[in-house]
Protein backbone atom coordinates (compact mmCIF):
# COMPACT_ATOMS: atom_id res chain seq x y z
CA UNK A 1 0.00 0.00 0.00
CA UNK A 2 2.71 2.10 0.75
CA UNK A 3 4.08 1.99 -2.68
CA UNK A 4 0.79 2.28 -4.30
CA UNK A 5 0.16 5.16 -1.96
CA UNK A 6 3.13 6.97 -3.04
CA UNK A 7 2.60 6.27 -6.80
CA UNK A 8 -0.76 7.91 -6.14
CA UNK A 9 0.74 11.20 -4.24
CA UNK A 10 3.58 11.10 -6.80
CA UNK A 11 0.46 10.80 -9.62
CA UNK A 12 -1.14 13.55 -7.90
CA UNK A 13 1.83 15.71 -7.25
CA UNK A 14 3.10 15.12 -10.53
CA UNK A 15 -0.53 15.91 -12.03
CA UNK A 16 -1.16 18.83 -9.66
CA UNK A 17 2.39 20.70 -10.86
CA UNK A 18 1.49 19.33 -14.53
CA UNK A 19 -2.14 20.72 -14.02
CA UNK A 20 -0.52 24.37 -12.97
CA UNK A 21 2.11 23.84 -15.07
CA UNK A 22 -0.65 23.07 -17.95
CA UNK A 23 -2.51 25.68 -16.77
CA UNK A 24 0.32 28.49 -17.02
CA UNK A 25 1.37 27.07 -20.13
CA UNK A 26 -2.32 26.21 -21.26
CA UNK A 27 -2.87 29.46 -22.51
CA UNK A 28 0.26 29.76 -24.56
CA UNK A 29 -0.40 26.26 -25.36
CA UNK A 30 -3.48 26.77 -26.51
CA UNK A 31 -2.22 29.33 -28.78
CA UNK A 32 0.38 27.06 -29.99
CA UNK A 33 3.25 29.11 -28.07
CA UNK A 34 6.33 28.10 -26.01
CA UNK A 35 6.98 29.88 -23.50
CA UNK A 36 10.84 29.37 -23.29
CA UNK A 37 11.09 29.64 -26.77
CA UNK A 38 8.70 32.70 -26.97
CA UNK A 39 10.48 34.66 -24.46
CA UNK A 40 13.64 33.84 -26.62
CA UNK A 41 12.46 34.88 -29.42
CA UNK A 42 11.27 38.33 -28.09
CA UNK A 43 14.73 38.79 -27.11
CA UNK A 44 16.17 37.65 -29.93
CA UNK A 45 13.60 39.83 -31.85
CA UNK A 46 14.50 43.21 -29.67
CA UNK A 47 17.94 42.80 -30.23
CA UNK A 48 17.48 42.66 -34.14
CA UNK A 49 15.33 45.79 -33.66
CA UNK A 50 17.72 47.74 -32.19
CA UNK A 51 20.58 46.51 -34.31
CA UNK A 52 17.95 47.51 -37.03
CA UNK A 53 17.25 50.75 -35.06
CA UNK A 54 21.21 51.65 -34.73
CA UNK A 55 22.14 50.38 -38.15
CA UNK A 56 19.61 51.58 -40.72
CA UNK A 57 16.74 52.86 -39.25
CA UNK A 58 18.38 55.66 -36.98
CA UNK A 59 20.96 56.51 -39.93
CA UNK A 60 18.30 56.61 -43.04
CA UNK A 61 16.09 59.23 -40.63
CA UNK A 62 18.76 61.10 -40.63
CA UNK A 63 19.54 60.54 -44.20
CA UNK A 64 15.59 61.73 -44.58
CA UNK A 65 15.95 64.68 -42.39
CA UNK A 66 18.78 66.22 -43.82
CA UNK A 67 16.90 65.45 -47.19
CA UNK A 68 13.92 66.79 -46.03
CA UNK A 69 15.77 70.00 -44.74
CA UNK A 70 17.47 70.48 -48.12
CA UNK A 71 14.08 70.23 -50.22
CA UNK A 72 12.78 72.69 -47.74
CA UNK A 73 15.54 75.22 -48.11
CA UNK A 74 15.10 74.22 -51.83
CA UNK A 75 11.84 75.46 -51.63
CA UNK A 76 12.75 78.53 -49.63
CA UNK A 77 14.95 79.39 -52.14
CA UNK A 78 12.96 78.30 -55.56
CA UNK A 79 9.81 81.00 -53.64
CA UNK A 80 12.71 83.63 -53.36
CA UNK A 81 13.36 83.76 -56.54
CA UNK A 82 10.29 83.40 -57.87
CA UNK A 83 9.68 86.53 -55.43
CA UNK A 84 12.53 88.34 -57.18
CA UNK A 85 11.60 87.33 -60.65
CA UNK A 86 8.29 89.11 -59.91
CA UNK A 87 9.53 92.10 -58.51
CA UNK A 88 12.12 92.63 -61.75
CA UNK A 89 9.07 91.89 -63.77
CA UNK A 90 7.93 94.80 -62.34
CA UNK A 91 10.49 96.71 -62.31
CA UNK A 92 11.54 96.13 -65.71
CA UNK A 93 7.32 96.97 -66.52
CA UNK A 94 7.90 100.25 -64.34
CA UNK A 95 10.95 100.93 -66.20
CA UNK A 96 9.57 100.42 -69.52
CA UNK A 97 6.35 102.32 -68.82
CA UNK A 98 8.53 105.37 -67.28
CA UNK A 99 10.62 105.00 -70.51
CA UNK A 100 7.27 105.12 -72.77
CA UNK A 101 5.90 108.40 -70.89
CA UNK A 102 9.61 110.14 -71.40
CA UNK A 103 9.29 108.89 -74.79
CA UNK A 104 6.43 110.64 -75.38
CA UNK A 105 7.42 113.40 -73.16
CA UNK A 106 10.42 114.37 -75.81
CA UNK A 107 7.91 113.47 -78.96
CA UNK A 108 5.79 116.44 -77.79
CA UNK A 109 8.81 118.50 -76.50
CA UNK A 110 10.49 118.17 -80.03
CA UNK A 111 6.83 118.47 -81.91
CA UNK A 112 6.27 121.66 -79.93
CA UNK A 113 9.85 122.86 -80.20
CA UNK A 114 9.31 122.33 -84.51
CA UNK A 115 6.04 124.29 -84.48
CA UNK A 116 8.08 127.50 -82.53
CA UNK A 117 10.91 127.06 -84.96
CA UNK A 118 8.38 127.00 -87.76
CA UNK A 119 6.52 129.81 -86.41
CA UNK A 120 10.01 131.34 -85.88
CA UNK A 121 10.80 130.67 -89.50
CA UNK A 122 7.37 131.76 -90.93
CA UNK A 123 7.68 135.13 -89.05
CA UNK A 124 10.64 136.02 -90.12
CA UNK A 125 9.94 135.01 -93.86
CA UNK A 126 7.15 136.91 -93.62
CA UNK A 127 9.08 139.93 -92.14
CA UNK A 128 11.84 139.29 -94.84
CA UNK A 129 9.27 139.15 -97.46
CA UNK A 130 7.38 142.44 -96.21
CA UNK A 131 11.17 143.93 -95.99
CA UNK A 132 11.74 142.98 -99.82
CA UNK A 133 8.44 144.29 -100.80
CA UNK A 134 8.90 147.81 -98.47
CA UNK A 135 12.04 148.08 -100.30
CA UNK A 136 10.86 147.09 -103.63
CA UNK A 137 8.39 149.95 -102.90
CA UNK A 138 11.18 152.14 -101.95
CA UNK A 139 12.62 150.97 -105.33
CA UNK A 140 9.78 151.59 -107.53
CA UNK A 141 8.89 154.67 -105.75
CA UNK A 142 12.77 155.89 -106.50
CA UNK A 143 12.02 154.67 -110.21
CA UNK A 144 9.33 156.19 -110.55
CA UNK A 145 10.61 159.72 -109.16
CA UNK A 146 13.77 159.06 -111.40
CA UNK A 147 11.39 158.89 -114.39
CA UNK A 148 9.21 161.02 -113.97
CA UNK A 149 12.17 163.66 -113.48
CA UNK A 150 13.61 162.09 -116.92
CA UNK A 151 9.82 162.61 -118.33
CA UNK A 152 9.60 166.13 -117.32
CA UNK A 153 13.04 166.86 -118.60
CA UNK A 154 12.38 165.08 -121.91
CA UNK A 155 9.11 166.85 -121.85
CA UNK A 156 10.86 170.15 -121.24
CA UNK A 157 13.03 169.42 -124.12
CA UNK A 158 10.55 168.84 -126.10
CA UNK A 159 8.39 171.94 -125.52
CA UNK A 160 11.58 173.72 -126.11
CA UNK A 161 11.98 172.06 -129.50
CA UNK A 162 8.77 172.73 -130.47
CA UNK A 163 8.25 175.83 -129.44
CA UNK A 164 11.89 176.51 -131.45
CA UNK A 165 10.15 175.03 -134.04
CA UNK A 166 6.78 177.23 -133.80
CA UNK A 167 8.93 180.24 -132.96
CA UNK A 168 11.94 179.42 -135.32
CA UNK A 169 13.81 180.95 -133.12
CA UNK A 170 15.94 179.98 -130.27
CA UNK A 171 15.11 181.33 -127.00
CA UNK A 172 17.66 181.64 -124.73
CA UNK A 173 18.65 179.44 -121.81
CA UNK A 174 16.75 181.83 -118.94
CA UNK A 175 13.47 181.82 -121.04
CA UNK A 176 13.83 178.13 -121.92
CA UNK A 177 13.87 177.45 -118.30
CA UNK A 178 10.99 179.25 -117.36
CA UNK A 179 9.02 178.18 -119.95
CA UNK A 180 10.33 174.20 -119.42
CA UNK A 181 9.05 174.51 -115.73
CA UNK A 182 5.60 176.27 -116.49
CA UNK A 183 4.92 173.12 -119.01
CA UNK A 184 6.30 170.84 -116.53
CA UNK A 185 4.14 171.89 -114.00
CA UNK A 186 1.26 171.82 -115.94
CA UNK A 187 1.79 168.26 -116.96
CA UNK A 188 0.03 166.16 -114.26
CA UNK A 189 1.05 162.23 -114.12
């Protein structure tokens, strides 16, 4: 009995640590885990992950960040320019418009600067032309004294001729004179 009692304690002993043992390991069991080898695995598993973490992962976010920072100062840089490309755009309008109005500016200087000139020149052809025409006046009116002095002597001479030739006889020089002005006078022209 003895033996048959311990083979029954040992049973029971054996089952009661199995049972707990069955029990803890029941539910991993269940799910078709080992414990041992599970919790071996986890560390085997963390210690790839930080090797992982260390080795590649760690260095390639850097790798990203620095990246990341240089597409971002890329960026900066690309709006910067794109800011200064507008503002010469405008500048270069502004300049071009400002050119335009001085354009225009000297266009109506130099139009209104040809009109004085022309004005200029038209007065002063006019005042030429009534100078040439005052002193062809002058000219004509000189002329015309000249010849009608010539006309009155010619017409003196011949009074005195013909009155020779009605008197047949010469009168002298103080009566020819006399008589020459009295005729001349007479004659209106």
């Amino acid at each position: 009995m003895s033996i048959a009692y311990a083979a029954e304690t040992v049973h029971e002993t054996t089952t009661a640590g199995v049972d707990t043992q069955v029990e803890a390991t029941g539910v991993l069991a269940s799910l078709g885990i080992n414990g041992t080898l599970f919790a071996f695995q986890l560390i085997n598993f963390a210690i790839v992950a930080l090797v992982i973490w260390f080795l590649v992962l760690k260095p390639l976010t850097k790798k990203m960040s620095e990246r990341q920072d240089k597409i971002t100062e890329s960026l900066i840089k690309a709006e910067e320019v794109q800011t200064n490309l507008r503002r010469s755009e405008i500048k270069y309008q502004e300049k071009i418009d400002e050119a335009k109005s001085e354009a225009a500016k000297i266009l109506e200087k130099s139009q209104d600067e040809a009109k004085l000139i022309a004005d200029k020149f038209k007065t002063k052809s006019k005042q030429e032309i009534e100078l040439l025409v005052l002193q062809a006046k002058k000219n004509i009116q000189i002329e015309k004294d000249e010849m009608i002095i010539e006309i009155k002597k010619q017409a003196g001479e011949l009074v005195s001729v013909a009155l020779e030739k009605i008197l047949e006889e010469k009168i002298d020089d103080k009566k020819d004179k006399e008589l020459i002005l009295r005729s001349v006078k007479n004659i209106k022209i």
